[in-house]
N, C-alpha and C. Protein backbone atom coordinates (compact mmCIF):
# COMPACT_ATOMS: atom_id res chain seq x y z
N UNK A 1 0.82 -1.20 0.00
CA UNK A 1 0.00 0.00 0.00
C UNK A 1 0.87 1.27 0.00
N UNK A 2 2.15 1.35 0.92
CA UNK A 2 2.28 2.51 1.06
C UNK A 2 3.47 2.69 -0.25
N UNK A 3 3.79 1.88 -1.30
CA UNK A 3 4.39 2.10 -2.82
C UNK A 3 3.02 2.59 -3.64
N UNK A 4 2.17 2.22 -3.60
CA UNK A 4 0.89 2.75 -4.55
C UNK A 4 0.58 4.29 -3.99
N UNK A 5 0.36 4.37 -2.69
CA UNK A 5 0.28 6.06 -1.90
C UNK A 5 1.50 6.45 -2.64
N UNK A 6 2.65 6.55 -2.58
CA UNK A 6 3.84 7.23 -3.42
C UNK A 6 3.76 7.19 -4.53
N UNK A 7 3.33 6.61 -5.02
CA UNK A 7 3.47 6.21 -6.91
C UNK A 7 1.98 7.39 -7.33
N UNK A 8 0.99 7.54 -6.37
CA UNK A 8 0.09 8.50 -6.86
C UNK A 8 0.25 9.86 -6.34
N UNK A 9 1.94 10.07 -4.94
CA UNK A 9 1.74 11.14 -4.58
C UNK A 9 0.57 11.11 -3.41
N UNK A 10 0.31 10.73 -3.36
CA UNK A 10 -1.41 10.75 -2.03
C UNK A 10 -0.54 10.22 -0.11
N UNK A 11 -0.53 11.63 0.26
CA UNK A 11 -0.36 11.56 1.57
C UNK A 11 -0.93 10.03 2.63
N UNK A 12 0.02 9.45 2.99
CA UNK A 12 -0.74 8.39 4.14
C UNK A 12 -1.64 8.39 5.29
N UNK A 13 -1.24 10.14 5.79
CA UNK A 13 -2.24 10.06 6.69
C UNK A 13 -3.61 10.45 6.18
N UNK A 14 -3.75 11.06 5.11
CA UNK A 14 -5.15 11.27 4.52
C UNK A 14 -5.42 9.88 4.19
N UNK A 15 -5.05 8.87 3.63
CA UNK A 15 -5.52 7.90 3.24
C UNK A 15 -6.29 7.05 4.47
N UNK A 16 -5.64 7.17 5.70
CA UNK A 16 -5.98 6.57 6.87
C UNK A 16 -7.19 6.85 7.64
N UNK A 17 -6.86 8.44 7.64
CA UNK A 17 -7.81 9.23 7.96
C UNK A 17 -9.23 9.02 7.42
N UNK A 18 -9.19 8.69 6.21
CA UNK A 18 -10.66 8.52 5.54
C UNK A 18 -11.07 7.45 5.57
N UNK A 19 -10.05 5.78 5.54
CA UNK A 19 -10.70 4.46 5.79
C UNK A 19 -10.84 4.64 7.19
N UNK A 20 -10.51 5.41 8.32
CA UNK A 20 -11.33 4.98 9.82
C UNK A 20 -11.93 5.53 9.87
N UNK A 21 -12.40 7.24 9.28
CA UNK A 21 -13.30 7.81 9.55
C UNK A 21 -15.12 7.56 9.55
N UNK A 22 -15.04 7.41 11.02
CA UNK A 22 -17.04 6.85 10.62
C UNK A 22 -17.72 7.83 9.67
N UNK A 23 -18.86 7.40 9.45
CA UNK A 23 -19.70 7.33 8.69
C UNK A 23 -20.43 8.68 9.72
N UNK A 24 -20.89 10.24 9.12
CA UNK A 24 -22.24 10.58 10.04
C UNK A 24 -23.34 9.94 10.10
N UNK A 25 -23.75 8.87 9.54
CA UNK A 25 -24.88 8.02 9.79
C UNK A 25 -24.64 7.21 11.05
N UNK A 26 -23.18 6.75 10.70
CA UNK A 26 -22.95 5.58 12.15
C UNK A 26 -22.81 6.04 13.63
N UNK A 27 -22.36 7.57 12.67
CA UNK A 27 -21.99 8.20 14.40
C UNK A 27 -22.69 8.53 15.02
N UNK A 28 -24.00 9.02 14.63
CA UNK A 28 -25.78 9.72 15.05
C UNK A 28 -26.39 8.77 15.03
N UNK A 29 -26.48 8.01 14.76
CA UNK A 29 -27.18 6.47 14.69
C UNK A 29 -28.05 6.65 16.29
N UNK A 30 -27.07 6.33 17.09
CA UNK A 30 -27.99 6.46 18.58
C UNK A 30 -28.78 7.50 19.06
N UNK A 31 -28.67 8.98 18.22
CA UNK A 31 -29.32 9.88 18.64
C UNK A 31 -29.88 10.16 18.18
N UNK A 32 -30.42 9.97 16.95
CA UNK A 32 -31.29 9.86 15.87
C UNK A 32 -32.31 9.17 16.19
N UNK A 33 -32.40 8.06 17.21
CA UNK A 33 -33.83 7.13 17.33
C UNK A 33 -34.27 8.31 18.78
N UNK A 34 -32.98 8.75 20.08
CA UNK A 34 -33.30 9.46 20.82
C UNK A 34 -34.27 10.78 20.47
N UNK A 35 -33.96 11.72 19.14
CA UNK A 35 -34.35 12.39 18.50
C UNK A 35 -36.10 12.19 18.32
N UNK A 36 -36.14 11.31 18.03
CA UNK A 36 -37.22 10.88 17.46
C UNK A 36 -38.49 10.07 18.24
N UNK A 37 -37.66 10.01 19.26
CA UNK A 37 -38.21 9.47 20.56
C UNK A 37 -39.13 10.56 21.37
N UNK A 38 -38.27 12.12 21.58
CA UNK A 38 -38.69 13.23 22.15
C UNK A 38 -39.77 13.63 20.97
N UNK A 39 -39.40 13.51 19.71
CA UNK A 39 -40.47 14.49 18.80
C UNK A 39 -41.88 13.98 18.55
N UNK A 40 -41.93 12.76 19.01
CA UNK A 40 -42.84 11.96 18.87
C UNK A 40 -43.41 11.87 20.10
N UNK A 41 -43.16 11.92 21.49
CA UNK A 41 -43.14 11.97 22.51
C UNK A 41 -43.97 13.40 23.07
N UNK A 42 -43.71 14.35 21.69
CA UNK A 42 -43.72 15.88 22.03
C UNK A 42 -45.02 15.87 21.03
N UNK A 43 -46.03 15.01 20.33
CA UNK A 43 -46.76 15.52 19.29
C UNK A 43 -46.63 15.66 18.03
N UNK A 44 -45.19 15.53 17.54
CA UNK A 44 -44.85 16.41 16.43
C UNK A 44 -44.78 17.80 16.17
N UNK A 45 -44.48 18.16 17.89
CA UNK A 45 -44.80 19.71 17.60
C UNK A 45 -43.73 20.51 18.12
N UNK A 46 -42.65 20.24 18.11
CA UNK A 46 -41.37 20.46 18.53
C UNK A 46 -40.41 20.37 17.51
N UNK A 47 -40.05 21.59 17.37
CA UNK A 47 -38.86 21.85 16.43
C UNK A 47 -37.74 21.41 16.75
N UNK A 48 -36.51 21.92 15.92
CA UNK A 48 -34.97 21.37 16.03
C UNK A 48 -34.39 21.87 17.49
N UNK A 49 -35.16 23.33 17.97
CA UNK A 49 -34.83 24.22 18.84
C UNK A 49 -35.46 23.29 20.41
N UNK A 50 -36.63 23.52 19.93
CA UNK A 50 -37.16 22.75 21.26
C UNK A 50 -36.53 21.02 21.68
N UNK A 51 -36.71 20.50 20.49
CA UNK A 51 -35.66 19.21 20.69
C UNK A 51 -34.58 19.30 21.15
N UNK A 52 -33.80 20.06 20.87
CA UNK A 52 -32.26 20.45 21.42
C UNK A 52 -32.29 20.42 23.11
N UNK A 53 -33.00 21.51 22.98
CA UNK A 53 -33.29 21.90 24.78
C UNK A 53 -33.53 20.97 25.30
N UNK A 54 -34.57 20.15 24.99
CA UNK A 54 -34.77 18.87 25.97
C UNK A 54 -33.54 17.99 25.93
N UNK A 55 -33.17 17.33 24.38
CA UNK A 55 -32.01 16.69 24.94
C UNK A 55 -31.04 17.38 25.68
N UNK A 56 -30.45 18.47 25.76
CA UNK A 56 -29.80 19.27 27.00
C UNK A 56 -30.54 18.76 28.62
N UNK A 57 -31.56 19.03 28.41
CA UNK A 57 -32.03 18.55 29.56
C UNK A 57 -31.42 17.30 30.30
N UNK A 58 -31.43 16.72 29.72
CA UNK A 58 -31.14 15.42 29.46
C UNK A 58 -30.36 14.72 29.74
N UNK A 59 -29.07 15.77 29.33
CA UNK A 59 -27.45 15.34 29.41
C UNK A 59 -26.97 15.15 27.96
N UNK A 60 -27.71 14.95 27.19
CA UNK A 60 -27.33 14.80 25.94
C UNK A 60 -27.17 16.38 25.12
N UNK A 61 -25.63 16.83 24.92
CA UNK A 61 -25.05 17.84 24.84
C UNK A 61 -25.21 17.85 23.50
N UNK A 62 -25.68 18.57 22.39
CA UNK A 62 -25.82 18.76 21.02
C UNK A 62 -26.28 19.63 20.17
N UNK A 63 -25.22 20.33 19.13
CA UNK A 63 -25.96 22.00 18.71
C UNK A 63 -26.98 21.91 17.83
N UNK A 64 -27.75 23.19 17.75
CA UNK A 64 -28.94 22.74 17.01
C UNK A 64 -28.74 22.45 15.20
N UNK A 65 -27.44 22.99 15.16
CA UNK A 65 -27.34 22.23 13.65
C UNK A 65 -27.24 21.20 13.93
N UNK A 66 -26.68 19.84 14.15
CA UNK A 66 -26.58 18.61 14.19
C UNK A 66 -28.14 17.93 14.54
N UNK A 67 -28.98 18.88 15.59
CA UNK A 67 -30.01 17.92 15.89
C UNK A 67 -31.14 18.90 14.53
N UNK A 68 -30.46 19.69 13.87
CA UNK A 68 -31.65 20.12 12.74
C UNK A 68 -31.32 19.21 11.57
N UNK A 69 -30.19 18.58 10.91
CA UNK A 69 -29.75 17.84 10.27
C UNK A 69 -30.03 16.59 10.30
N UNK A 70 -30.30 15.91 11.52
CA UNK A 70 -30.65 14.77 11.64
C UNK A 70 -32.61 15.04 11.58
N UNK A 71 -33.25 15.29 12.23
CA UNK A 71 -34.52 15.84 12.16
C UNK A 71 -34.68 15.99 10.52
N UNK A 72 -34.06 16.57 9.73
CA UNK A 72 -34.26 16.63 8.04
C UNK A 72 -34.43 15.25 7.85
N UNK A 73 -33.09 14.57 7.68
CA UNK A 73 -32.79 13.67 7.72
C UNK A 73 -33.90 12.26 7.44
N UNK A 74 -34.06 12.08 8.94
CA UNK A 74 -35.51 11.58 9.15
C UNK A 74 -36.97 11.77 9.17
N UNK A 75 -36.66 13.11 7.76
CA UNK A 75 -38.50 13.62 7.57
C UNK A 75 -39.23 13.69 8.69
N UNK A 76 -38.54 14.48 9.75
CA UNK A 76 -39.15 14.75 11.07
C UNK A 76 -40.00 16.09 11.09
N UNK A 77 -41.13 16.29 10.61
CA UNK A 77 -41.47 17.56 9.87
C UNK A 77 -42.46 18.28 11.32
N UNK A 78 -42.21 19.68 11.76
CA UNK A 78 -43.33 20.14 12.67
C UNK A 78 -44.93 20.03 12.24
N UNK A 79 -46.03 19.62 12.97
CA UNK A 79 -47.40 19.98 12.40
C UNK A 79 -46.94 21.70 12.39
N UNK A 80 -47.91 21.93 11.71
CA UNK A 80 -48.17 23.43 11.52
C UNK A 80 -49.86 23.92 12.47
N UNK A 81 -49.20 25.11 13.09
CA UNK A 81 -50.52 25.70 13.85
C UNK A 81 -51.80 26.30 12.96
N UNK A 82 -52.73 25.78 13.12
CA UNK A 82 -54.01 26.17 11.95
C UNK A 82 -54.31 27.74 12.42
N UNK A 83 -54.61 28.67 11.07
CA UNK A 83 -54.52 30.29 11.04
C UNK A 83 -56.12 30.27 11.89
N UNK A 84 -56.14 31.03 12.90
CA UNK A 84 -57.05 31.22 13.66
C UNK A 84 -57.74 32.93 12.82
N UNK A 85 -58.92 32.06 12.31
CA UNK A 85 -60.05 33.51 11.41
C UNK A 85 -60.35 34.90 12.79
N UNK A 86 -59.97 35.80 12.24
CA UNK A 86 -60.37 37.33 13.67
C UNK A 86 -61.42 37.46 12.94
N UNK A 87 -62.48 37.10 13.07
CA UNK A 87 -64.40 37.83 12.86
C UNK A 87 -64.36 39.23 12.82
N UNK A 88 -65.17 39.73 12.33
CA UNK A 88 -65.49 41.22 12.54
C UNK A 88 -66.36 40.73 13.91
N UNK A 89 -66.57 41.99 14.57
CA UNK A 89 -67.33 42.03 16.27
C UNK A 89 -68.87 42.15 15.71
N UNK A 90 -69.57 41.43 16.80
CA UNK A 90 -71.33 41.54 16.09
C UNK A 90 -71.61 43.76 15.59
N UNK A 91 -70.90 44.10 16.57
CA UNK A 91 -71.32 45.61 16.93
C UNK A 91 -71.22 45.85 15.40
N UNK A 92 -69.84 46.09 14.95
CA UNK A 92 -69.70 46.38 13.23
C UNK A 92 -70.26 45.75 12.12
N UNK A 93 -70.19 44.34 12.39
CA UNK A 93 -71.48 43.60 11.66
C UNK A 93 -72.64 44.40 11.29
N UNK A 94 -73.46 44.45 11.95
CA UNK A 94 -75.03 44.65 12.11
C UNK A 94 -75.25 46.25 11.84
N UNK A 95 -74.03 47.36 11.57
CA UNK A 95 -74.26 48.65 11.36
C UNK A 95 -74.54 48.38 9.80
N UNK A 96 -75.48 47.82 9.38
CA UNK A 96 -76.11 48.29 7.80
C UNK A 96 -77.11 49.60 7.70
């Protein structure tokens, strides 16, 4: 191996570096079902932000990019709050 790394020029420790380097799938793997545990747990109504916080709660230390990435990830989508109609008041109504 390390005559083929020289013969292409290609540094050894990059080569090393990239066959041990996990996978971000393998490495989130466990927090990804945790993830999904709280959002589901929560309604579906808990964002990347609110998820975060709880896992903080938690002990489970993680910024909200990583837990918004994984949440994509797993089509973890918020419900959306339904637009609440403001009526006109009977008083303005009824002035015909």
């Amino acid at each position: 191996m390390p005559l083929l790394l020289n013969a292409l020029k290609f540094p050894k420790s990059s080569y090393y570096y990239q066959s041990h380097r996990k996978t971000l799938e393998a490495k989130y793997q466990d927090v990804g079902k945790h993830i999904e545990e709280v959002f589901i747990d929560n309604n579906s109504c808990y964002g990347y932000r609110w998820v975060t916080a709880a896992l903080n709660r938690e002990g489970l230390i993680m910024s909200e990019k990583v837990v918004r990435r994984i949440m994509h990830d797993n089509k973890l989508v918020v419900k959306r709050r339904k637009a609440r109609r403001i009526g006109v008041p009977l008083s303005m109504a009824r002035m015909d």
